[in-house]
Each structure stands twice: as structure tokens, then as C-alpha cells.
N, C-alpha and C. Protein backbone atom coordinates (compact mmCIF):
# COMPACT_ATOMS: atom_id res chain seq x y z
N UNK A 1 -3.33 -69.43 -40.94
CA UNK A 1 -4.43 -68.58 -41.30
C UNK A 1 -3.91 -67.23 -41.80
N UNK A 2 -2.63 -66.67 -41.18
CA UNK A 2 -1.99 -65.16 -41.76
C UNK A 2 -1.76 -65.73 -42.92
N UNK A 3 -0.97 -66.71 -43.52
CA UNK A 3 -0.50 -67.05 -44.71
C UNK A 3 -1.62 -67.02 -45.99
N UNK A 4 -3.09 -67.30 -45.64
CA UNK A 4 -4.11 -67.17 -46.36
C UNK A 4 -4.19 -66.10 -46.57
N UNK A 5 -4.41 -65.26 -45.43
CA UNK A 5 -4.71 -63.70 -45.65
C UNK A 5 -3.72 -63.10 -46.23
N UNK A 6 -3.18 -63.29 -46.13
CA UNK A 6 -1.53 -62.75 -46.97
C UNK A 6 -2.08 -62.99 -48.26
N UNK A 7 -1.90 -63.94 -48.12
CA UNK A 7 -2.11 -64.62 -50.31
C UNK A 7 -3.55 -63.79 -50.67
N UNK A 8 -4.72 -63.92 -49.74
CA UNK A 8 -6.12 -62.98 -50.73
C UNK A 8 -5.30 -61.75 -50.83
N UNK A 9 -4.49 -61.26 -49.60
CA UNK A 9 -4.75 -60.01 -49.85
C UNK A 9 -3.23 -59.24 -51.04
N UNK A 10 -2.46 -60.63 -51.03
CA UNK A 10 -1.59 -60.19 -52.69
C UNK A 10 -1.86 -59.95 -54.00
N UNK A 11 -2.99 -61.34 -53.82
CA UNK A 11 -3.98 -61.06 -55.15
C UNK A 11 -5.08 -59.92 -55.01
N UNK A 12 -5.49 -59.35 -54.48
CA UNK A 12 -6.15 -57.79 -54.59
C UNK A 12 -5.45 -56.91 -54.59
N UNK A 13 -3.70 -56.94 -54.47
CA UNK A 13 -2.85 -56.00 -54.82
C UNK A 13 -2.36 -55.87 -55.62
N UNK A 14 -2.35 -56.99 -56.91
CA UNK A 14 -1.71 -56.84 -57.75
C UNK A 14 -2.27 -55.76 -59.02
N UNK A 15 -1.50 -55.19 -59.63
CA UNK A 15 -1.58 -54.17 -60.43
C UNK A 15 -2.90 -54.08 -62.08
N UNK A 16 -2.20 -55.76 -61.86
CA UNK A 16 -3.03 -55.92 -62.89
C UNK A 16 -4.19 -56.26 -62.90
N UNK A 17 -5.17 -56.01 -61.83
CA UNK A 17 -6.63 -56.42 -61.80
C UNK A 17 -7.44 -55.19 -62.07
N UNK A 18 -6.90 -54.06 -62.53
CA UNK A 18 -7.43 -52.90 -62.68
C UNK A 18 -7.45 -51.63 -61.51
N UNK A 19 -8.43 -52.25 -60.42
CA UNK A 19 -8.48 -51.23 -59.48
C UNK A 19 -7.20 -51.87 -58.04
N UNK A 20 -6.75 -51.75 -58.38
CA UNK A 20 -5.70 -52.35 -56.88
C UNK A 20 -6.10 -51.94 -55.36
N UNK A 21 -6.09 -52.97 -54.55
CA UNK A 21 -6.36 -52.75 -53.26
C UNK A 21 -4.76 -53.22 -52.49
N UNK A 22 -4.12 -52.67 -52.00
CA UNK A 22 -3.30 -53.29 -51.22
C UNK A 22 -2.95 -53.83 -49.80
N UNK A 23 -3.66 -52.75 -48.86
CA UNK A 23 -3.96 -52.87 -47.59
C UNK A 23 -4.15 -54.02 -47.22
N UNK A 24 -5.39 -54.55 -47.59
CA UNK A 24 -5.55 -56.27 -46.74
C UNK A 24 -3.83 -57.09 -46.56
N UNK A 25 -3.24 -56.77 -48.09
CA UNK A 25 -2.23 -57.70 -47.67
C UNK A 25 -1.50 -57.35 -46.47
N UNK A 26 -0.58 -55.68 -46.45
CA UNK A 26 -0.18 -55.72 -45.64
C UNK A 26 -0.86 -55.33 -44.24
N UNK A 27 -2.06 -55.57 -43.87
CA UNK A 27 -2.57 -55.84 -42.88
C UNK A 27 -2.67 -57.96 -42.02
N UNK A 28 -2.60 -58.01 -43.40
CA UNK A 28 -2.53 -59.34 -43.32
C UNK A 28 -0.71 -59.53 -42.53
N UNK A 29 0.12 -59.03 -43.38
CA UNK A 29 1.67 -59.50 -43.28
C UNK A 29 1.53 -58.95 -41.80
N UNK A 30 1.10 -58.19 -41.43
CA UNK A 30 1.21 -57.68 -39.88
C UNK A 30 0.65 -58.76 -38.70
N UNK A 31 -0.18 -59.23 -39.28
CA UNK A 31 -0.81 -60.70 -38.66
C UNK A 31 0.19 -61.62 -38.87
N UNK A 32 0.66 -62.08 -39.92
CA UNK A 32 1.59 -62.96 -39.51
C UNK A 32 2.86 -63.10 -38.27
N UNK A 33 3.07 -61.75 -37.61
CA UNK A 33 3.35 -61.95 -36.57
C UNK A 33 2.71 -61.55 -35.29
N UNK A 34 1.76 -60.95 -35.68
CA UNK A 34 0.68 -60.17 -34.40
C UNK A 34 -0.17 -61.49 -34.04
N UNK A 35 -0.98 -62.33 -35.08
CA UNK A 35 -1.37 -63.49 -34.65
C UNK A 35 -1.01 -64.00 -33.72
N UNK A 36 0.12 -65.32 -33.79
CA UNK A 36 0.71 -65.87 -32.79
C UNK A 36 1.20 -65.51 -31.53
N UNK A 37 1.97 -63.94 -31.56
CA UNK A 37 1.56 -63.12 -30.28
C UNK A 37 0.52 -62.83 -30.06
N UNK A 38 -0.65 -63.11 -30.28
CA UNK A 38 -2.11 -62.31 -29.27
C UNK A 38 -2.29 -63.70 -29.05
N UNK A 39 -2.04 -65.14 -29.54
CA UNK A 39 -2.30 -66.26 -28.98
C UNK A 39 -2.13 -66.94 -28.17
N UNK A 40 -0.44 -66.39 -28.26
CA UNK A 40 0.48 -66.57 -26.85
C UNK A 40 -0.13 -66.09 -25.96
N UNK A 41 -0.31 -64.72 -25.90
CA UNK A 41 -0.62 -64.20 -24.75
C UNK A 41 -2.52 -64.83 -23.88
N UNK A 42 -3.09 -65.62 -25.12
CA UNK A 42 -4.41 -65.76 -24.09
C UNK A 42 -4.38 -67.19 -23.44
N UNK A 43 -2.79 -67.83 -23.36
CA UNK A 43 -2.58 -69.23 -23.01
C UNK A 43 -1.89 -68.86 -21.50
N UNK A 44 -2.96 -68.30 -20.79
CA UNK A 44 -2.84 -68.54 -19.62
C UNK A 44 -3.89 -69.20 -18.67
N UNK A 45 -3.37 -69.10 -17.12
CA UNK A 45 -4.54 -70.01 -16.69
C UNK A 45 -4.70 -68.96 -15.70
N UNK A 46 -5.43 -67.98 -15.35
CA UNK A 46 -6.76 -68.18 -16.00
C UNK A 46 -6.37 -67.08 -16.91
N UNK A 47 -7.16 -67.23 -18.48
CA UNK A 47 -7.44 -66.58 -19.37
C UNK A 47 -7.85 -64.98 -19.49
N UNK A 48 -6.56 -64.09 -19.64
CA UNK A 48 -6.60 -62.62 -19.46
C UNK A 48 -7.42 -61.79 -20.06
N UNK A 49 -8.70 -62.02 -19.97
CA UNK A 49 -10.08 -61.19 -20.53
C UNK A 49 -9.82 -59.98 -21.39
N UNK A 50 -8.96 -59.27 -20.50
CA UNK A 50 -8.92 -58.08 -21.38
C UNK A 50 -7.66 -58.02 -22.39
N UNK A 51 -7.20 -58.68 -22.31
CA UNK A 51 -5.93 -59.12 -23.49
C UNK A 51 -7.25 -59.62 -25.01
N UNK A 52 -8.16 -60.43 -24.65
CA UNK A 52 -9.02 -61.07 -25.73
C UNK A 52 -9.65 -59.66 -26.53
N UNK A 53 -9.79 -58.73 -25.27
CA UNK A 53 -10.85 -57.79 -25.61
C UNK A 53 -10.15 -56.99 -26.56
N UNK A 54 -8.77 -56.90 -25.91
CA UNK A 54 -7.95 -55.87 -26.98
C UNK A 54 -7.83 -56.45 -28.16
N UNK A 55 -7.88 -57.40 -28.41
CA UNK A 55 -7.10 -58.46 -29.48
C UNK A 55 -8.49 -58.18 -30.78
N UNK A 56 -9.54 -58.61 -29.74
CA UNK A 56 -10.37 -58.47 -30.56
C UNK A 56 -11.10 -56.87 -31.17
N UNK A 57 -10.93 -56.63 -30.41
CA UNK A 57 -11.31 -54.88 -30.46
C UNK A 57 -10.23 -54.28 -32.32
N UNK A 58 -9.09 -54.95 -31.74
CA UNK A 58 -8.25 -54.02 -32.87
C UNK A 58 -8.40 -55.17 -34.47
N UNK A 59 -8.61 -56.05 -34.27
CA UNK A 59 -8.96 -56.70 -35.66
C UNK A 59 -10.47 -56.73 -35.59
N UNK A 60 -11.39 -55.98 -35.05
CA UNK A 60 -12.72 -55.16 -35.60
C UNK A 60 -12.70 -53.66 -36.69
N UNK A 61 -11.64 -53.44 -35.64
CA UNK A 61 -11.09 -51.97 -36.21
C UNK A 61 -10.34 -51.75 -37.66
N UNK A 62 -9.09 -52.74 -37.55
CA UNK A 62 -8.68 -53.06 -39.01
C UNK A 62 -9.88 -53.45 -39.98
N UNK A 63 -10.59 -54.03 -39.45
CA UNK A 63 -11.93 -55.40 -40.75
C UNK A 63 -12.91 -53.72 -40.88
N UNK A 64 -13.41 -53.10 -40.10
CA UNK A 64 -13.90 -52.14 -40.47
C UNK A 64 -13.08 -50.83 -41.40
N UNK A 65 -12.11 -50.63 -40.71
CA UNK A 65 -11.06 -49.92 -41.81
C UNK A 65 -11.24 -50.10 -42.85
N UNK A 66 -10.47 -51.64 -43.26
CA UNK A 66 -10.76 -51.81 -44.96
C UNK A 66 -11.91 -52.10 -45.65
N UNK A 67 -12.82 -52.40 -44.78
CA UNK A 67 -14.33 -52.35 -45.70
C UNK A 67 -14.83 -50.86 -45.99
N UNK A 68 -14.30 -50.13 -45.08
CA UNK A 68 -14.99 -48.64 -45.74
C UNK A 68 -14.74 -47.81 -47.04
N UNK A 69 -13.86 -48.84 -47.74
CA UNK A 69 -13.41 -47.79 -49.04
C UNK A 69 -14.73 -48.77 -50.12
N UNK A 70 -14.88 -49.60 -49.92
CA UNK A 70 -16.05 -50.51 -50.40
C UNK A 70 -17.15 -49.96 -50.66
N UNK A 71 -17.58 -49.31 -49.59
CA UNK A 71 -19.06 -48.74 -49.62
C UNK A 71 -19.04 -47.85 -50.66
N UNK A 72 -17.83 -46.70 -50.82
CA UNK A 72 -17.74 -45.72 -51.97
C UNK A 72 -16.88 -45.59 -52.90
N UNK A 73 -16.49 -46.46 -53.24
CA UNK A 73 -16.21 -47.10 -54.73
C UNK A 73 -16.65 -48.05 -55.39
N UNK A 74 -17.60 -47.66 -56.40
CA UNK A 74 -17.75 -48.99 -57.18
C UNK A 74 -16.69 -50.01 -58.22
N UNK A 75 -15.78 -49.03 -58.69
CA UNK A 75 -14.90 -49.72 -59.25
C UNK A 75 -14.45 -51.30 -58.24
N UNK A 76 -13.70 -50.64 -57.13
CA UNK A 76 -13.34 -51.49 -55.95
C UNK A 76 -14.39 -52.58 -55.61
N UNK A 77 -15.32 -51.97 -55.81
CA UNK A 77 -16.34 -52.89 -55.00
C UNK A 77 -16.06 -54.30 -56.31
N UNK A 78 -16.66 -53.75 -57.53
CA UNK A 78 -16.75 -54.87 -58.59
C UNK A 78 -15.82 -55.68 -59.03
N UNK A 79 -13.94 -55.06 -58.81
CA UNK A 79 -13.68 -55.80 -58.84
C UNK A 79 -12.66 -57.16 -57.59
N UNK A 80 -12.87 -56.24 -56.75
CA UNK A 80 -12.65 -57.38 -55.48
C UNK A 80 -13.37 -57.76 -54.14
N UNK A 81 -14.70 -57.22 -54.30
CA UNK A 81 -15.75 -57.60 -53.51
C UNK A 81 -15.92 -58.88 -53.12
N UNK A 82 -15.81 -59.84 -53.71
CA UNK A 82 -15.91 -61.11 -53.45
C UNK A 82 -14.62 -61.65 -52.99
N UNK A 83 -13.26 -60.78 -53.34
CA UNK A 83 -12.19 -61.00 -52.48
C UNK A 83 -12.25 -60.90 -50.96
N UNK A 84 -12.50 -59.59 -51.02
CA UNK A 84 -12.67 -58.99 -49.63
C UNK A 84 -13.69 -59.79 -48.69
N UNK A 85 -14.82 -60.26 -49.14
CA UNK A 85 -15.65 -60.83 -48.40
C UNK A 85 -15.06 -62.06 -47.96
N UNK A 86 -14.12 -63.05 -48.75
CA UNK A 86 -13.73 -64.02 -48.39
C UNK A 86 -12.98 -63.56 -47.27
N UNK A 87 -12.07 -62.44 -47.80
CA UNK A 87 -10.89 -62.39 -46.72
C UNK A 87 -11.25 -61.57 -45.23
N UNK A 88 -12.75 -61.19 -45.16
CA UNK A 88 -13.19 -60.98 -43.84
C UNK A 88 -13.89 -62.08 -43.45
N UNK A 89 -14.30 -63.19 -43.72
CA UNK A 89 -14.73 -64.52 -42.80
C UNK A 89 -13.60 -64.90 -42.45
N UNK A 90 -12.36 -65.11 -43.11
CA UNK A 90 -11.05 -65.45 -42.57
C UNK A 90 -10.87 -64.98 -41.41
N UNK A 91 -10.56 -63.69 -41.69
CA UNK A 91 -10.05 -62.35 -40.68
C UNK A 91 -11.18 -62.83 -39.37
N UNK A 92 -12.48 -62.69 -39.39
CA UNK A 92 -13.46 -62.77 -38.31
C UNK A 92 -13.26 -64.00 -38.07
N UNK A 93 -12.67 -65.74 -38.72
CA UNK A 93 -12.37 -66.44 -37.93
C UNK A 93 -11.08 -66.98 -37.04
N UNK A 94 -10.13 -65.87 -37.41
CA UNK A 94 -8.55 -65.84 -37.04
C UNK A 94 -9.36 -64.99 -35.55
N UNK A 95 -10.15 -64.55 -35.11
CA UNK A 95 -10.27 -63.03 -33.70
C UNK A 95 -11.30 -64.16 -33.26
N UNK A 96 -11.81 -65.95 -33.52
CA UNK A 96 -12.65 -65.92 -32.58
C UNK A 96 -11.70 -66.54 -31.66
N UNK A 97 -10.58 -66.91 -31.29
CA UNK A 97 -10.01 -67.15 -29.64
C UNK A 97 -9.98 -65.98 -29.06
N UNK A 98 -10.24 -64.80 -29.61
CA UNK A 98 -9.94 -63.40 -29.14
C UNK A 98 -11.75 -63.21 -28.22
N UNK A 99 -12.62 -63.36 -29.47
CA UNK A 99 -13.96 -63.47 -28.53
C UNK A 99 -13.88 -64.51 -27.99
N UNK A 100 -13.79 -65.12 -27.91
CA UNK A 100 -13.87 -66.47 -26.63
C UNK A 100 -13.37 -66.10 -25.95
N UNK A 101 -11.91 -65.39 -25.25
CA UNK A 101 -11.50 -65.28 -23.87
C UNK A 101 -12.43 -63.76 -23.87
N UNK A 102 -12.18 -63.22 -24.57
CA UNK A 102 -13.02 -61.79 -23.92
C UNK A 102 -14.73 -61.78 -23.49
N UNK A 103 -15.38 -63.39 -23.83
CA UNK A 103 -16.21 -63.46 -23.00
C UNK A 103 -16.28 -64.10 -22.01
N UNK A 104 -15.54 -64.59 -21.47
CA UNK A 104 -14.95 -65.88 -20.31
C UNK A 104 -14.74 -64.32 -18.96
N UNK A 105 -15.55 -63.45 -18.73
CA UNK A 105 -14.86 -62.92 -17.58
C UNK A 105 -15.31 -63.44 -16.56
């Protein structure tokens, strides 16, 4: 799932689409190893609630981060809006083991 997000978020960096976004990617490349560590860590028995909460808390925070340059740019908006939207259902479905243990208290 990082490897997806990686790839939307190369193609909204590249130079040549006019308005360049780069962030998603390397927010993304940071997932490729932050992922599998926040996964590790909720494979316990019993399931560390507030490990989910953090997990999930900070990829709310990133997904809100990069949507806020959206709202006030239209350039951005028009031309990778439909990037970005893909690459936040991704993003919001990579954090749901994160809500699932953080509602298991």
C-alpha cells in the first residue's frame, strides 16, 4: 500500500504537470517504513489501544496537512485534485488497523 502511495504521490511531483505537488510522495516514502512499524507494533495480545490511537492520530494529521494547500490554490486544486483524492482513500485505508485497535479499548 506505501508503494502505491509512493507512485500517486511521484506522479503529482513531477515537474512537468505544471503546478507540482511533492509532499504526498515523500510523505508517502516515510510510510514505507513507518507502515510496517505501526503494524508491528499493534500485533500484540492484547492489542495496545493507544499505540492505534497514535498511529492513527498522526496519519489524520499528515492527510489533513496536505489537503490544506487544496482549499487555496486553484491551480493545485485543477491540476491534481483527483490525484490527491485518490491518494487520501488509500492513505485513510492504510490507518484503518490503526482505527480498529484504537477502538478495541
Amino acid at each position: 500500500m506505501a508503494i502505491l502511495l509512493t507512485s500517486i504521490g511521484y506522479v503529482m511531483g513531477l515537474p512537468e504537470a505544471g503546478a507540482s505537488y511533492s509532499w504526498p510522495m515523500w510523505v508517502s516514502l516515510s510510510a514505507l517504513a513507518g507502515l510496517p512499524f505501526g503494524y508491528a507494533t499493534l500485533v500484540q495480545t492484547p492489542p495496545p489501544w493507544r499505540a492505534g490511537l497514535t498511529g492513527f492520530a498522526l496519519m489524520l494529521v499528515a492527510l489533513v496537512a496536505l489537503a490544506v494547500p487544496f482549499a487555496f490554490d486553484d491551480a493545485l486544486r485543477a491540476v491534481h485534485g483527483g490525484q490527491m483524492i485518490f491518494w487520501s482513500v488509500v492513505w485513510t485505508v492504510a490507518a484503518f488497523p490503526f482505527i480498529r485497535t484504537a477502538s478495541k479499548r
